[in-house]
C-alpha atoms as a PDB file:
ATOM      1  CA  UNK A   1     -59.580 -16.222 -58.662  1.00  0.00           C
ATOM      2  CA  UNK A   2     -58.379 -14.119 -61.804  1.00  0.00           C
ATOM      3  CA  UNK A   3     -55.629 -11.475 -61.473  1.00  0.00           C
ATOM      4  CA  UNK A   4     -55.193 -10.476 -64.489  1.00  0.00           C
ATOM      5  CA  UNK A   5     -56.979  -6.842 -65.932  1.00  0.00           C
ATOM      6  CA  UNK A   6     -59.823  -6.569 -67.755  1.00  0.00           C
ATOM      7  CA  UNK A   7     -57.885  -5.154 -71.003  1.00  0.00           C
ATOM      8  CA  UNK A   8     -54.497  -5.134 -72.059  1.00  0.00           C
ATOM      9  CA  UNK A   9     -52.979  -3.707 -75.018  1.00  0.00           C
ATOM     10  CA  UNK A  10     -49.366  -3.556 -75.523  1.00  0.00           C
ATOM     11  CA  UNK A  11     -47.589  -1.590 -78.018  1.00  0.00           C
ATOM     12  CA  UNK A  12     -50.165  -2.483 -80.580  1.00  0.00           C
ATOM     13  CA  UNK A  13     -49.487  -1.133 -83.957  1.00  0.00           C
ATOM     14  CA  UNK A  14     -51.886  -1.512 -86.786  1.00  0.00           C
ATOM     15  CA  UNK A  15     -51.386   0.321 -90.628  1.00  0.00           C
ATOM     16  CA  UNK A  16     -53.911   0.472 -93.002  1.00  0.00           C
ATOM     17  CA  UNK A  17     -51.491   1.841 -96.158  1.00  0.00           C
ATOM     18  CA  UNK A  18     -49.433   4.507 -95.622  1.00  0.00           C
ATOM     19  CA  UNK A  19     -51.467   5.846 -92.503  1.00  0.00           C
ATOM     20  CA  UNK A  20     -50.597   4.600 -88.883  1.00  0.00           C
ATOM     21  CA  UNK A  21     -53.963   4.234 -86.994  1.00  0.00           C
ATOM     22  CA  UNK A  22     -52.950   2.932 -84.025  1.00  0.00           C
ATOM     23  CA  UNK A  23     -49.015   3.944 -83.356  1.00  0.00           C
ATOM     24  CA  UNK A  24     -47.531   1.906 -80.633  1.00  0.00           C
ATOM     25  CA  UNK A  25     -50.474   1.724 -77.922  1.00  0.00           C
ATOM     26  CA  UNK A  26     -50.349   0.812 -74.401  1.00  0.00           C
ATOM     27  CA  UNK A  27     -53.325   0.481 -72.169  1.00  0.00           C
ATOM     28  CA  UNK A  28     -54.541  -1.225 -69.258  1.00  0.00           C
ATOM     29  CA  UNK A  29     -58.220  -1.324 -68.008  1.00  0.00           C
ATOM     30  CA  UNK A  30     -58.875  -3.084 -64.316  1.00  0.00           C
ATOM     31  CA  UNK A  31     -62.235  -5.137 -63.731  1.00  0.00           C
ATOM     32  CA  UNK A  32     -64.491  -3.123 -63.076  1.00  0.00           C
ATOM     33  CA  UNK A  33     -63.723   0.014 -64.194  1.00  0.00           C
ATOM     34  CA  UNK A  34     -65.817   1.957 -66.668  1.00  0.00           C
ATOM     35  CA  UNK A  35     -63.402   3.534 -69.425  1.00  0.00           C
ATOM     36  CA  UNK A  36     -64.513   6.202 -71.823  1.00  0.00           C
ATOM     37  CA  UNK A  37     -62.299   6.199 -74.890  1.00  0.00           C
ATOM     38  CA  UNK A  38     -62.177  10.006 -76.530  1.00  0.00           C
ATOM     39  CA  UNK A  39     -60.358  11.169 -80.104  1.00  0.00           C
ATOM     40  CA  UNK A  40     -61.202  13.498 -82.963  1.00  0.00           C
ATOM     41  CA  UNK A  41     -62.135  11.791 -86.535  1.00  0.00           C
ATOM     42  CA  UNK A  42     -59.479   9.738 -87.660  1.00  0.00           C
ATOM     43  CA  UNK A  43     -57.641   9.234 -84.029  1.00  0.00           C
ATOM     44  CA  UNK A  44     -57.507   5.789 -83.918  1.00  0.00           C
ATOM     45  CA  UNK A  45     -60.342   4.697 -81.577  1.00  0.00           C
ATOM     46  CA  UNK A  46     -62.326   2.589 -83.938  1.00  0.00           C
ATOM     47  CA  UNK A  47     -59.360   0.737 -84.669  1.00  0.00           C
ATOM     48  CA  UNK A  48     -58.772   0.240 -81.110  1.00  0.00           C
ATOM     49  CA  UNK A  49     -62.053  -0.973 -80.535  1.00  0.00           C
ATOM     50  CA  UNK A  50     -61.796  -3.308 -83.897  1.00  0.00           C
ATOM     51  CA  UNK A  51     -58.743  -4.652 -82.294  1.00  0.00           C
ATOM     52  CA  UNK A  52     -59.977  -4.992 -78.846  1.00  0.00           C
ATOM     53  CA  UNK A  53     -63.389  -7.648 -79.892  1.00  0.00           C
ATOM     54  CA  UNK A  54     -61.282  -9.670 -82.267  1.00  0.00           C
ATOM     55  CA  UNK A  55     -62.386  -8.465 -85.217  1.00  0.00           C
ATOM     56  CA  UNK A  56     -59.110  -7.178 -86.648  1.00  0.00           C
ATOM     57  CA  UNK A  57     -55.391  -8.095 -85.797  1.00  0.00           C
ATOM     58  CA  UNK A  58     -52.417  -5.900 -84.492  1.00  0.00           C
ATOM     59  CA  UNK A  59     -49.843  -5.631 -87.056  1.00  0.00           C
ATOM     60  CA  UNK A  60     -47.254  -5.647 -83.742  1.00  0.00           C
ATOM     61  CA  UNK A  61     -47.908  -5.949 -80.292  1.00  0.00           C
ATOM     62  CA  UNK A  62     -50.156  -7.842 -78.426  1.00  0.00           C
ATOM     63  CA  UNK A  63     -54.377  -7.762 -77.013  1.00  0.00           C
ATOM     64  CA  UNK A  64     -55.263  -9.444 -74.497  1.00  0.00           C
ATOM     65  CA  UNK A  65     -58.778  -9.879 -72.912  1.00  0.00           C
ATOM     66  CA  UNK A  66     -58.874 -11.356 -69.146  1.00  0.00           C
ATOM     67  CA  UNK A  67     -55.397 -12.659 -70.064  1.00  0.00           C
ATOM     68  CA  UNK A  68     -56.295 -13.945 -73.468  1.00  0.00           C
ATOM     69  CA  UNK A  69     -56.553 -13.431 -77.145  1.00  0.00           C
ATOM     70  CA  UNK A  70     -59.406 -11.434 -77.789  1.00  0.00           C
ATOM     71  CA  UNK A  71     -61.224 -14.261 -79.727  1.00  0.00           C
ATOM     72  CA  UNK A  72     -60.957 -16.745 -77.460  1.00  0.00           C
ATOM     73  CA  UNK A  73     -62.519 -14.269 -74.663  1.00  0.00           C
ATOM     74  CA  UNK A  74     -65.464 -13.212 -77.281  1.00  0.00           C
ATOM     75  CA  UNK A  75     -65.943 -17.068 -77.330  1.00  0.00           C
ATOM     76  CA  UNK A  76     -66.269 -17.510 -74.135  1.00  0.00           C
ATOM     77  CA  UNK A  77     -68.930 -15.142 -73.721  1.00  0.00           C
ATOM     78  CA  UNK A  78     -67.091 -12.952 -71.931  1.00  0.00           C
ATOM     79  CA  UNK A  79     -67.295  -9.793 -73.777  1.00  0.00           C
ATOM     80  CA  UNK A  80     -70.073  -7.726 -75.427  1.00  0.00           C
ATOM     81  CA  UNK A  81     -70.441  -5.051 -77.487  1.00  0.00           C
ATOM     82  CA  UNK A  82     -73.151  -2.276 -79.066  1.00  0.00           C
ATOM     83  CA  UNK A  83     -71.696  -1.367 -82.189  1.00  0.00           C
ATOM     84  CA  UNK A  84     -72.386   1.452 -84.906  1.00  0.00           C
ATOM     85  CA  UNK A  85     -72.772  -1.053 -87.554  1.00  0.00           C
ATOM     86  CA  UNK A  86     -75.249  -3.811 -87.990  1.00  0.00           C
ATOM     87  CA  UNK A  87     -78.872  -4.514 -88.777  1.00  0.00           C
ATOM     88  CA  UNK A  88     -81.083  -6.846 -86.134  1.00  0.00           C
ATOM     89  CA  UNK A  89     -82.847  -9.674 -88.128  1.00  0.00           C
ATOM     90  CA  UNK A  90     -86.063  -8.393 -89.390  1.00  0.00           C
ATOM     91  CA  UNK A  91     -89.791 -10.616 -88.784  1.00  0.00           C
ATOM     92  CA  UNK A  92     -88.204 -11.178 -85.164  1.00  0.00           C
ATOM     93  CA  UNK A  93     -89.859  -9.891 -82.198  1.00  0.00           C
ATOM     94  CA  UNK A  94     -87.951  -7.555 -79.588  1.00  0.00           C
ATOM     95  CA  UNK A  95     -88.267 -10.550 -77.107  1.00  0.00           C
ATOM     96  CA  UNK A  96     -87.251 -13.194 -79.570  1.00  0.00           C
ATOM     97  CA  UNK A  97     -84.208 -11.699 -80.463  1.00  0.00           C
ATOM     98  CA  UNK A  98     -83.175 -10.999 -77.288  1.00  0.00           C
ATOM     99  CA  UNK A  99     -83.435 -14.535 -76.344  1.00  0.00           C
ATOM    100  CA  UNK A 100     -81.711 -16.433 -78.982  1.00  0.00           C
ATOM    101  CA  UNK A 101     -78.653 -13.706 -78.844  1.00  0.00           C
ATOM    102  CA  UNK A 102     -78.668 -14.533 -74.864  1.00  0.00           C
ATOM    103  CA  UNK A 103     -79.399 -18.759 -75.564  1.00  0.00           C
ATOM    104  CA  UNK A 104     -75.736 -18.601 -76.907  1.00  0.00           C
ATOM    105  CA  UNK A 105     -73.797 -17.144 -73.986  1.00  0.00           C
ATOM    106  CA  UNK A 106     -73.089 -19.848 -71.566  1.00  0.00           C
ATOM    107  CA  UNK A 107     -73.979 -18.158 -68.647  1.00  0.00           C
ATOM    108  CA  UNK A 108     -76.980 -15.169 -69.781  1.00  0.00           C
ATOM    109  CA  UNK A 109     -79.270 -12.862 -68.029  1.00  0.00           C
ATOM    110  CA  UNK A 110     -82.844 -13.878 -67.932  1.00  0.00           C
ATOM    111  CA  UNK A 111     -84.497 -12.046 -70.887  1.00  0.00           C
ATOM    112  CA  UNK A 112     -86.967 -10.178 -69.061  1.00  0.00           C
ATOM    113  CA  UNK A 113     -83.853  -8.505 -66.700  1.00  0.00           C
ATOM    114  CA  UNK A 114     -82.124  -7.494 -70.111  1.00  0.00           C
ATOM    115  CA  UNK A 115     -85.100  -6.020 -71.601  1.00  0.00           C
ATOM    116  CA  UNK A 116     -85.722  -4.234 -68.295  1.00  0.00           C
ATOM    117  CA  UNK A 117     -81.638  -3.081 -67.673  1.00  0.00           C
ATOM    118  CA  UNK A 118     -82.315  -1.820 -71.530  1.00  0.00           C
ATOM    119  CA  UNK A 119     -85.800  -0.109 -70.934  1.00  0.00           C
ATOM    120  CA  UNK A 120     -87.819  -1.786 -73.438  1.00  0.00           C
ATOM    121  CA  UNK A 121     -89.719  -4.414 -71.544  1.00  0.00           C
ATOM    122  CA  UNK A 122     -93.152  -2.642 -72.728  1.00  0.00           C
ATOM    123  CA  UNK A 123     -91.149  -3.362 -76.330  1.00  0.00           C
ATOM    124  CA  UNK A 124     -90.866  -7.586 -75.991  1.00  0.00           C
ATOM    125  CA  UNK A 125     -93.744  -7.888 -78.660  1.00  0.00           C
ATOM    126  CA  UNK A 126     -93.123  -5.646 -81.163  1.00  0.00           C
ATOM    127  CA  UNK A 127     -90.995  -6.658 -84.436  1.00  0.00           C
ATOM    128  CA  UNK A 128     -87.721  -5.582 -84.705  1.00  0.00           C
ATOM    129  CA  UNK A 129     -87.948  -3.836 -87.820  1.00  0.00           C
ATOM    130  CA  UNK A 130     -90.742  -1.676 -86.387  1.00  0.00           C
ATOM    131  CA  UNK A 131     -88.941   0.122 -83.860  1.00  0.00           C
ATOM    132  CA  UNK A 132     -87.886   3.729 -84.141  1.00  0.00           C
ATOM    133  CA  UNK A 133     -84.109   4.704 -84.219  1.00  0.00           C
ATOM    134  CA  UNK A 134     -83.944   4.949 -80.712  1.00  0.00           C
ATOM    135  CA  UNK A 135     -85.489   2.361 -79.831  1.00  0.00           C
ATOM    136  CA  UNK A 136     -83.453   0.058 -82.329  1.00  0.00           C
ATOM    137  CA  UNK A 137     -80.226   1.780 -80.170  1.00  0.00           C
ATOM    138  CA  UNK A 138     -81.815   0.522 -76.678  1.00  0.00           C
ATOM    139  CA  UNK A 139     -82.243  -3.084 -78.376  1.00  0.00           C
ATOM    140  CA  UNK A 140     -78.661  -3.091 -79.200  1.00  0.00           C
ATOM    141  CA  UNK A 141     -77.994  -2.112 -75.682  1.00  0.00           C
ATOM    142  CA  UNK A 142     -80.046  -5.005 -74.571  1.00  0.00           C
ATOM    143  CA  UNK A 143     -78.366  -7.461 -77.201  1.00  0.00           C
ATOM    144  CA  UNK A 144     -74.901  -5.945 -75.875  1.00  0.00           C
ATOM    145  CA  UNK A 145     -75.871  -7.542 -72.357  1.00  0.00           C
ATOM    146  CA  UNK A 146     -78.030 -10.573 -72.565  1.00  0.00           C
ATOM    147  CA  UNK A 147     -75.629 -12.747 -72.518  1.00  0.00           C
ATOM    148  CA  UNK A 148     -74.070 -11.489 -69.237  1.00  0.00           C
ATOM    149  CA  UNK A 149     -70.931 -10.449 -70.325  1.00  0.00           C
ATOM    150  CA  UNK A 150     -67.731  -9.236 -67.854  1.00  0.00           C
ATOM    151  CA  UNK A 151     -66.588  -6.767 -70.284  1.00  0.00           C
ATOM    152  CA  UNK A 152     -69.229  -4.368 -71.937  1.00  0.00           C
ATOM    153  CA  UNK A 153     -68.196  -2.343 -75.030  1.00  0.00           C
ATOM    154  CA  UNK A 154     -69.980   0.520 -76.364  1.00  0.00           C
ATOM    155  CA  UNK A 155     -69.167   2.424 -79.853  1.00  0.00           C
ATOM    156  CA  UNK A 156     -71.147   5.806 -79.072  1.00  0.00           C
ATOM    157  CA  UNK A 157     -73.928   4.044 -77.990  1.00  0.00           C
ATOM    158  CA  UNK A 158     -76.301   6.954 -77.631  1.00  0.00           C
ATOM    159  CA  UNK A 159     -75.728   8.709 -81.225  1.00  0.00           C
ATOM    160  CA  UNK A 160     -79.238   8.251 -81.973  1.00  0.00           C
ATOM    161  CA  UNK A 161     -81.207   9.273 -78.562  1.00  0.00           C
ATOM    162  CA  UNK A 162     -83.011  11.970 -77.515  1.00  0.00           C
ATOM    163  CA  UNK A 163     -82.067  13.651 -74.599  1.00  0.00           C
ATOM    164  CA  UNK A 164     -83.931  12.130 -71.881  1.00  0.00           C
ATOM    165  CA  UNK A 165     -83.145   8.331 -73.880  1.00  0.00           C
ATOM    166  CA  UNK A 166     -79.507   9.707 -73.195  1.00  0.00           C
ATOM    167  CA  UNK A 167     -80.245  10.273 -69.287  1.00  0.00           C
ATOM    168  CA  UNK A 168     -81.677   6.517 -69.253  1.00  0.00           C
ATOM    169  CA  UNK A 169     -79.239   4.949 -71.016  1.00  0.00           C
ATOM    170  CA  UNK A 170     -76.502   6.452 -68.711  1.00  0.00           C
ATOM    171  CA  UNK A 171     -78.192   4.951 -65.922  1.00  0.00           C
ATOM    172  CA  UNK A 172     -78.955   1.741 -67.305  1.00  0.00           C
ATOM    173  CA  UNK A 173     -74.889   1.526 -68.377  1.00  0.00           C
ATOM    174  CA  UNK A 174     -73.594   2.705 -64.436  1.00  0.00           C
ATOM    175  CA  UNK A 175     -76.325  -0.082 -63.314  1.00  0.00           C
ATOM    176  CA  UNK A 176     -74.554  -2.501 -65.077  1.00  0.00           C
ATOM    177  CA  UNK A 177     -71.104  -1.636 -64.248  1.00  0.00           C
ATOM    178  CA  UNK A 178     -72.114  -1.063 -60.596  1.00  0.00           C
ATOM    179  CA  UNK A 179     -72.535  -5.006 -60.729  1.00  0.00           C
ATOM    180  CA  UNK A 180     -68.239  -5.462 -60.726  1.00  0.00           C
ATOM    181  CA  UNK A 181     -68.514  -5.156 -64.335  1.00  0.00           C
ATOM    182  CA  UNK A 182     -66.069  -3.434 -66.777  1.00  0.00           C
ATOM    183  CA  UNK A 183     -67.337  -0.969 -69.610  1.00  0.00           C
ATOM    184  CA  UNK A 184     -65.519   0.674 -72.387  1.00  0.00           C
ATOM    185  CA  UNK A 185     -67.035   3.366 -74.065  1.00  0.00           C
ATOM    186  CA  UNK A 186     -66.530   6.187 -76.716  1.00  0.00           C
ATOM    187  CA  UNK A 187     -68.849   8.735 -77.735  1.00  0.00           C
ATOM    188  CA  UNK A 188     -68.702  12.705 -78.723  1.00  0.00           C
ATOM    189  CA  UNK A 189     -70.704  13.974 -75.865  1.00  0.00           C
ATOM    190  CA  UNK A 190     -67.739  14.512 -74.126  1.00  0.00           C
ATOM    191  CA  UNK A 191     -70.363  15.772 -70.938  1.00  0.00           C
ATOM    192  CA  UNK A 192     -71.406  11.732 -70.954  1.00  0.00           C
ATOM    193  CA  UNK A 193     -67.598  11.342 -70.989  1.00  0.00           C
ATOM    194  CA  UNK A 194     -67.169  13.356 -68.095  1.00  0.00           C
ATOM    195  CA  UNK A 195     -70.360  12.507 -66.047  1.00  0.00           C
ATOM    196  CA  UNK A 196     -70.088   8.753 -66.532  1.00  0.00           C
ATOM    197  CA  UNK A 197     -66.854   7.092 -66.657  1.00  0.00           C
ATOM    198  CA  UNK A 198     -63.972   6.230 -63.978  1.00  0.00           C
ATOM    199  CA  UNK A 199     -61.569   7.192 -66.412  1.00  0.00           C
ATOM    200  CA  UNK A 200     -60.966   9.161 -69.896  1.00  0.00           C
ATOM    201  CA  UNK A 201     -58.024   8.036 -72.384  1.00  0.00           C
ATOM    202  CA  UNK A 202     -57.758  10.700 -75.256  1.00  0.00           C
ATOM    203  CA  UNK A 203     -56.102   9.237 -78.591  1.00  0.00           C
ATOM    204  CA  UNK A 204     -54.603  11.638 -81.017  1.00  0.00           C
ATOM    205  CA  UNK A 205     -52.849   9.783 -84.302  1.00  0.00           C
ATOM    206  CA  UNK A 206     -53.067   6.507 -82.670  1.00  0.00           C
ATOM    207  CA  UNK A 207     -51.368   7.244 -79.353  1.00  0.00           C
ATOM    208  CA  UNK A 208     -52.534   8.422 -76.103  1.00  0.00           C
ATOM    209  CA  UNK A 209     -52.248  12.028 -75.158  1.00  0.00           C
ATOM    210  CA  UNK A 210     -54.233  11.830 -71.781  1.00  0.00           C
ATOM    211  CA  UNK A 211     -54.792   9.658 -69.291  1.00  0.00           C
ATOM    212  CA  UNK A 212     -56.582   9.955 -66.223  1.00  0.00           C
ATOM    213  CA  UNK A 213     -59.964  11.667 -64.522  1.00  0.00           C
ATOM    214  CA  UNK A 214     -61.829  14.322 -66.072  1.00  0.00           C
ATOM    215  CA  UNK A 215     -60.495  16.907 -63.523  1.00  0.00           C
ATOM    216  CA  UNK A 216     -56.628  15.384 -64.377  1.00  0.00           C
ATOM    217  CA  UNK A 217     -57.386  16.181 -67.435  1.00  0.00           C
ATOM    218  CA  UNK A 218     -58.672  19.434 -67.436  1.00  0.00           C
ATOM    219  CA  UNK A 219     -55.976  20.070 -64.843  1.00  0.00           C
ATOM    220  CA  UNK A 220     -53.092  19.034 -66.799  1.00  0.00           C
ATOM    221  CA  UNK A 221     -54.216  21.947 -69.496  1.00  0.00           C
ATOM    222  CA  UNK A 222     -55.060  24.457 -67.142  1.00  0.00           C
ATOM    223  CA  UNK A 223     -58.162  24.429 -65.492  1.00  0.00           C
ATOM    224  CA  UNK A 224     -59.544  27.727 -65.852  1.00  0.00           C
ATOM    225  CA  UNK A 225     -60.280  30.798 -68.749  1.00  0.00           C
ATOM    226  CA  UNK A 226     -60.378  33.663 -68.676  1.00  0.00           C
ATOM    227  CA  UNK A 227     -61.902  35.928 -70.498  1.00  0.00           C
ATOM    228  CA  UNK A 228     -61.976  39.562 -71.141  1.00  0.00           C
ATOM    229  CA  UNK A 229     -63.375  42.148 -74.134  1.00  0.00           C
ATOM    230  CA  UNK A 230     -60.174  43.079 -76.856  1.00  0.00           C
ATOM    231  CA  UNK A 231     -61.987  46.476 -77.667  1.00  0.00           C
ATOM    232  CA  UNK A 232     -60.304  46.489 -80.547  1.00  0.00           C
ATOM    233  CA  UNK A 233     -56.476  45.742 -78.600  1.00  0.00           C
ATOM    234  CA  UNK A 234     -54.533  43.102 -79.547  1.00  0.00           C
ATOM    235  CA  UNK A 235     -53.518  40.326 -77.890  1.00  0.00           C
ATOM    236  CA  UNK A 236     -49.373  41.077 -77.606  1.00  0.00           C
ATOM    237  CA  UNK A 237     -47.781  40.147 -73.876  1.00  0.00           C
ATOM    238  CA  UNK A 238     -50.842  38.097 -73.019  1.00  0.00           C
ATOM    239  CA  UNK A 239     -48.992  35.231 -73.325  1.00  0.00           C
ATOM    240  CA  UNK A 240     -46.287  36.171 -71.152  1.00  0.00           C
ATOM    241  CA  UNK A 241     -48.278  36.130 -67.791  1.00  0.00           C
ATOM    242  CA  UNK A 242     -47.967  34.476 -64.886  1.00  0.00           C
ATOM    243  CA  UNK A 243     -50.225  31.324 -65.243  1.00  0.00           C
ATOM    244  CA  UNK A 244     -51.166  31.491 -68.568  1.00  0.00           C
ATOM    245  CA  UNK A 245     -50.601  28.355 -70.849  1.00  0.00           C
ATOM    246  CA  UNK A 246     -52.312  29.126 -73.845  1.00  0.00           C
ATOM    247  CA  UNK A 247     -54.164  32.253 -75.576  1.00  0.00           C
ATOM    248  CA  UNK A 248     -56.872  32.433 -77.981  1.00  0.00           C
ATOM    249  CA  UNK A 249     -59.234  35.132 -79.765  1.00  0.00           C
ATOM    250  CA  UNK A 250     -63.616  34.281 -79.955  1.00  0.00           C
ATOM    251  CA  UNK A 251     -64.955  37.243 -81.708  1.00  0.00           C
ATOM    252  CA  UNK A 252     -63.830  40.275 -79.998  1.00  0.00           C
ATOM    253  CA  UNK A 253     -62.647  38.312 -76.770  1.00  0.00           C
ATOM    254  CA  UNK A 254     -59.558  37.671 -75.149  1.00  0.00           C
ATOM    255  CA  UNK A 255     -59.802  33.899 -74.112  1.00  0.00           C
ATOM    256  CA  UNK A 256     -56.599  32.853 -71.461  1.00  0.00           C
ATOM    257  CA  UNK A 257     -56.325  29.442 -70.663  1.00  0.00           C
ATOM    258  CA  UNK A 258     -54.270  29.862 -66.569  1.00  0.00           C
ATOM    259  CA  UNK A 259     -52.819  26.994 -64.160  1.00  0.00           C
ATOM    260  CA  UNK A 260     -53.538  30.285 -61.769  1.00  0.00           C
ATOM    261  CA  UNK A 261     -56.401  32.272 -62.723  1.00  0.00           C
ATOM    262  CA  UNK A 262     -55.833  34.394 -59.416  1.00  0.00           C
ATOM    263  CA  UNK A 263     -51.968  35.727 -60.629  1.00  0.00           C
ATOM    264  CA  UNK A 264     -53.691  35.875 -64.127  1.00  0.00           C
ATOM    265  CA  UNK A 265     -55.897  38.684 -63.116  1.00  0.00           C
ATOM    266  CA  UNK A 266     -54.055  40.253 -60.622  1.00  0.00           C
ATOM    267  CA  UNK A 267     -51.662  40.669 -63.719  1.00  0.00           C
ATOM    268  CA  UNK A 268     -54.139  41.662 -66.054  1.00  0.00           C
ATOM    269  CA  UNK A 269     -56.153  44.799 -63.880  1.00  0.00           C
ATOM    270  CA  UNK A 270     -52.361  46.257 -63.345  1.00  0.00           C
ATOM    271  CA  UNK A 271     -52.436  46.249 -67.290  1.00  0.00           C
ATOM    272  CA  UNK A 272     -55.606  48.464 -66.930  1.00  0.00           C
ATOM    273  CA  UNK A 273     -57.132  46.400 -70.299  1.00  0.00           C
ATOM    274  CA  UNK A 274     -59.308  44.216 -68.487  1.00  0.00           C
ATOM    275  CA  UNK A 275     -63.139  44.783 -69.466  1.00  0.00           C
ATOM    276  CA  UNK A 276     -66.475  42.352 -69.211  1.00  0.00           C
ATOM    277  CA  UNK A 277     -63.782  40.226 -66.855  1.00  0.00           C
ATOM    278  CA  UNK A 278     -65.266  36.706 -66.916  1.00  0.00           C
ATOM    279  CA  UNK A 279     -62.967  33.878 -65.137  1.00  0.00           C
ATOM    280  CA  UNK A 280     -64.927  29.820 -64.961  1.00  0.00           C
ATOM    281  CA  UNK A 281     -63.428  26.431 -64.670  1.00  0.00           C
ATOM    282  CA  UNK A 282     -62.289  24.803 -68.181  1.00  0.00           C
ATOM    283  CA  UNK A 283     -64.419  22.034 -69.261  1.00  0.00           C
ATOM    284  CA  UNK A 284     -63.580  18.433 -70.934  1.00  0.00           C
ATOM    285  CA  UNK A 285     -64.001  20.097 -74.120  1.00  0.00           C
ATOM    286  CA  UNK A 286     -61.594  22.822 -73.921  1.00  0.00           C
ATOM    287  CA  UNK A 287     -59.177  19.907 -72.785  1.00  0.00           C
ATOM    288  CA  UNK A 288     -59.765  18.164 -75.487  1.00  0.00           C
ATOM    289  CA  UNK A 289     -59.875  20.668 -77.895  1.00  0.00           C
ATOM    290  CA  UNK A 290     -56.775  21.819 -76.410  1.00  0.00           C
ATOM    291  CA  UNK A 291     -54.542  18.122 -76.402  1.00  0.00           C
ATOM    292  CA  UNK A 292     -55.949  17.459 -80.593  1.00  0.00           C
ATOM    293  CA  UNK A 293     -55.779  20.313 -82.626  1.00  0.00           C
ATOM    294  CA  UNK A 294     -52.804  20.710 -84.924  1.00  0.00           C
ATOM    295  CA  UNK A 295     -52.177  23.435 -87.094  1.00  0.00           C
ATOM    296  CA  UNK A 296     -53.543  21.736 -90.200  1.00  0.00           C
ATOM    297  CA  UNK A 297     -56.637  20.599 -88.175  1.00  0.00           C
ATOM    298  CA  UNK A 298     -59.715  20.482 -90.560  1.00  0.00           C
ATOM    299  CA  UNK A 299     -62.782  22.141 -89.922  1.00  0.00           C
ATOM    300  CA  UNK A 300     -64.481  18.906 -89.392  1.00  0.00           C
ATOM    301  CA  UNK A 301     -66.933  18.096 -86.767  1.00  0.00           C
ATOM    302  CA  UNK A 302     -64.087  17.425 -83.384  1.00  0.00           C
ATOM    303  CA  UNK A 303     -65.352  14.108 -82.125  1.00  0.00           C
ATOM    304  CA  UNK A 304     -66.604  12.216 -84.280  1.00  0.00           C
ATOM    305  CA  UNK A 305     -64.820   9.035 -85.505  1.00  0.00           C
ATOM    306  CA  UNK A 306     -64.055   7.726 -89.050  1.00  0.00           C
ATOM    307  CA  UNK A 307     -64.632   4.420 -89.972  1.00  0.00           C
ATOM    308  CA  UNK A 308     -61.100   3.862 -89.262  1.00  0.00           C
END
């Protein structure tokens, strides 16, 4: 029996001119564990992900898939993967595609279980280029896993879903991993981040910046706001107390990130300031928000990923 991880990347490096994507990178994902792999545009992740299925090479370091090259793991049938890119071959039936993707796996799931794990079954019949964009996503799903695969990766696999598609799909994905297997996903619903995976790794500029559970996470930046109306005060000597890690301004509100919301207020009603008083837990959002921006952040959409 295998010891070895799932995934292991170790201080991978990889430059596309004079911009770093991925800047020294060390991770380790265990067999079966689901993985969900967060960063704002530009952070590195599809790069990771490039580097992870074979498809591009670490300029240092080393990746290594069940304890080999990624290639030779890809080859072995070993790993698959719903990507953002990529058209299905047109004139094909749902059902016919399926199967000749799964007829070149050496050990695949019977068609019928793939279209079902995918939710498309009442699809088998219907031509490929006839399906609507979510229901092109849930083939790719389905493609992703025919051939049985140890190591599932998904490159925001529910970008083009509806809402309730998005509830499915989740459940279809924590089926399959509930099976031992291990899944490595990214996406900008950072709520799917938080509601479905094991684990959350947040790049920034090709490194990691977080590591751990959604609640680590959200600890590790201070797990609670809050808030409180300015009326028309500044914010001077916020900063200063007790539990407060970070302060920012919405609108005419006072927003206070605390490690201890309960000193927080106590402090803030002897100030005799405090109006509309408003204290909830932080979410995987403000975290992130929180471990990415920079001061020359763009106003660009926060989670999205470039093509690099």
């Amino acid at each position: 029996m295998e010891t070895t991880g799932a995934v292991r990347f170790s201080a991978v490096r990889k430059r596309f001119g004079s911009v770093e994507a991925v800047a020294g990178l060390d991770l380790e994902i265990a067999r079966g564990e689901t993985l969900a792999l967060l960063g704002r545009n530009g952070a590195g992740k599809s790069t990771t992900i490039a580097l992870l299925l074979g498809l591009d090479h670490p300029d240092a370091g080393e990746v290594q898939l069940f304890g080999a090259a990624p290639r030779e793991a890809v080859r072995a049938g070993r790993v698959g993967a719903m990507l953002q890119v990529g058209q299905p071959i047109p004139r094909t039936t749902v059902q016919e595609l399926v199967g000749f993707v799964a007829s070149t796996y050496p050990h695949p799931m019977p068609v019928p279980e793939a279209l079902a794990l995918a939710g498309i079954t009442e699809l088998a019949g219907r031509r490929v280029d006839r399906l609507s964009g979510g229901q092109a996503q849930r083939l790719r799903f389905a493609l992703a896993v025919a051939g049985g695969p140890e190591l599932l990766v998904l490159d925001e696999p529910t970008a083009a879903l509806d809402v309730e598609a998005r509830r499915a799909f989740w459940r279809s994905m924590r089926g399959y991993a509930s099976r031992g297997n291990t899944v490595l996903f990214s996406t900008h619903y950072l709520e799917e981040a938080d509601g479905n995976a094991d684990r959350i790794v947040v790049l920034d500029r090709g490194r990691t910046v977080a590591d751990g559970t959604g609640e680590a996470i959200k600890r590790r930046v201070g797990a609670t706001l809050v808030s409180f109306d300015l009326a028309g005060g500044g914010t001077e000597g916020l900063r200063g107390l007790p539990g407060v890690t970070a302060v920012e301004v919405r609108g005419d509100r006072a927003v206070l990130r605390s490690a201890d919301s309960d000193a927080t207020v106590m402090a803030l009603a002897r100030t005799d300031r405090v109006r509309r008083l408003s204290v909830a837990p932080a979410s995987l959002e403000d975290a992130f928000l929180t471990l990415t921006t920079h001061p020359a952040a763009t106003a660009a959409a926060p989670y999205e990923e470039a093509a690099r």
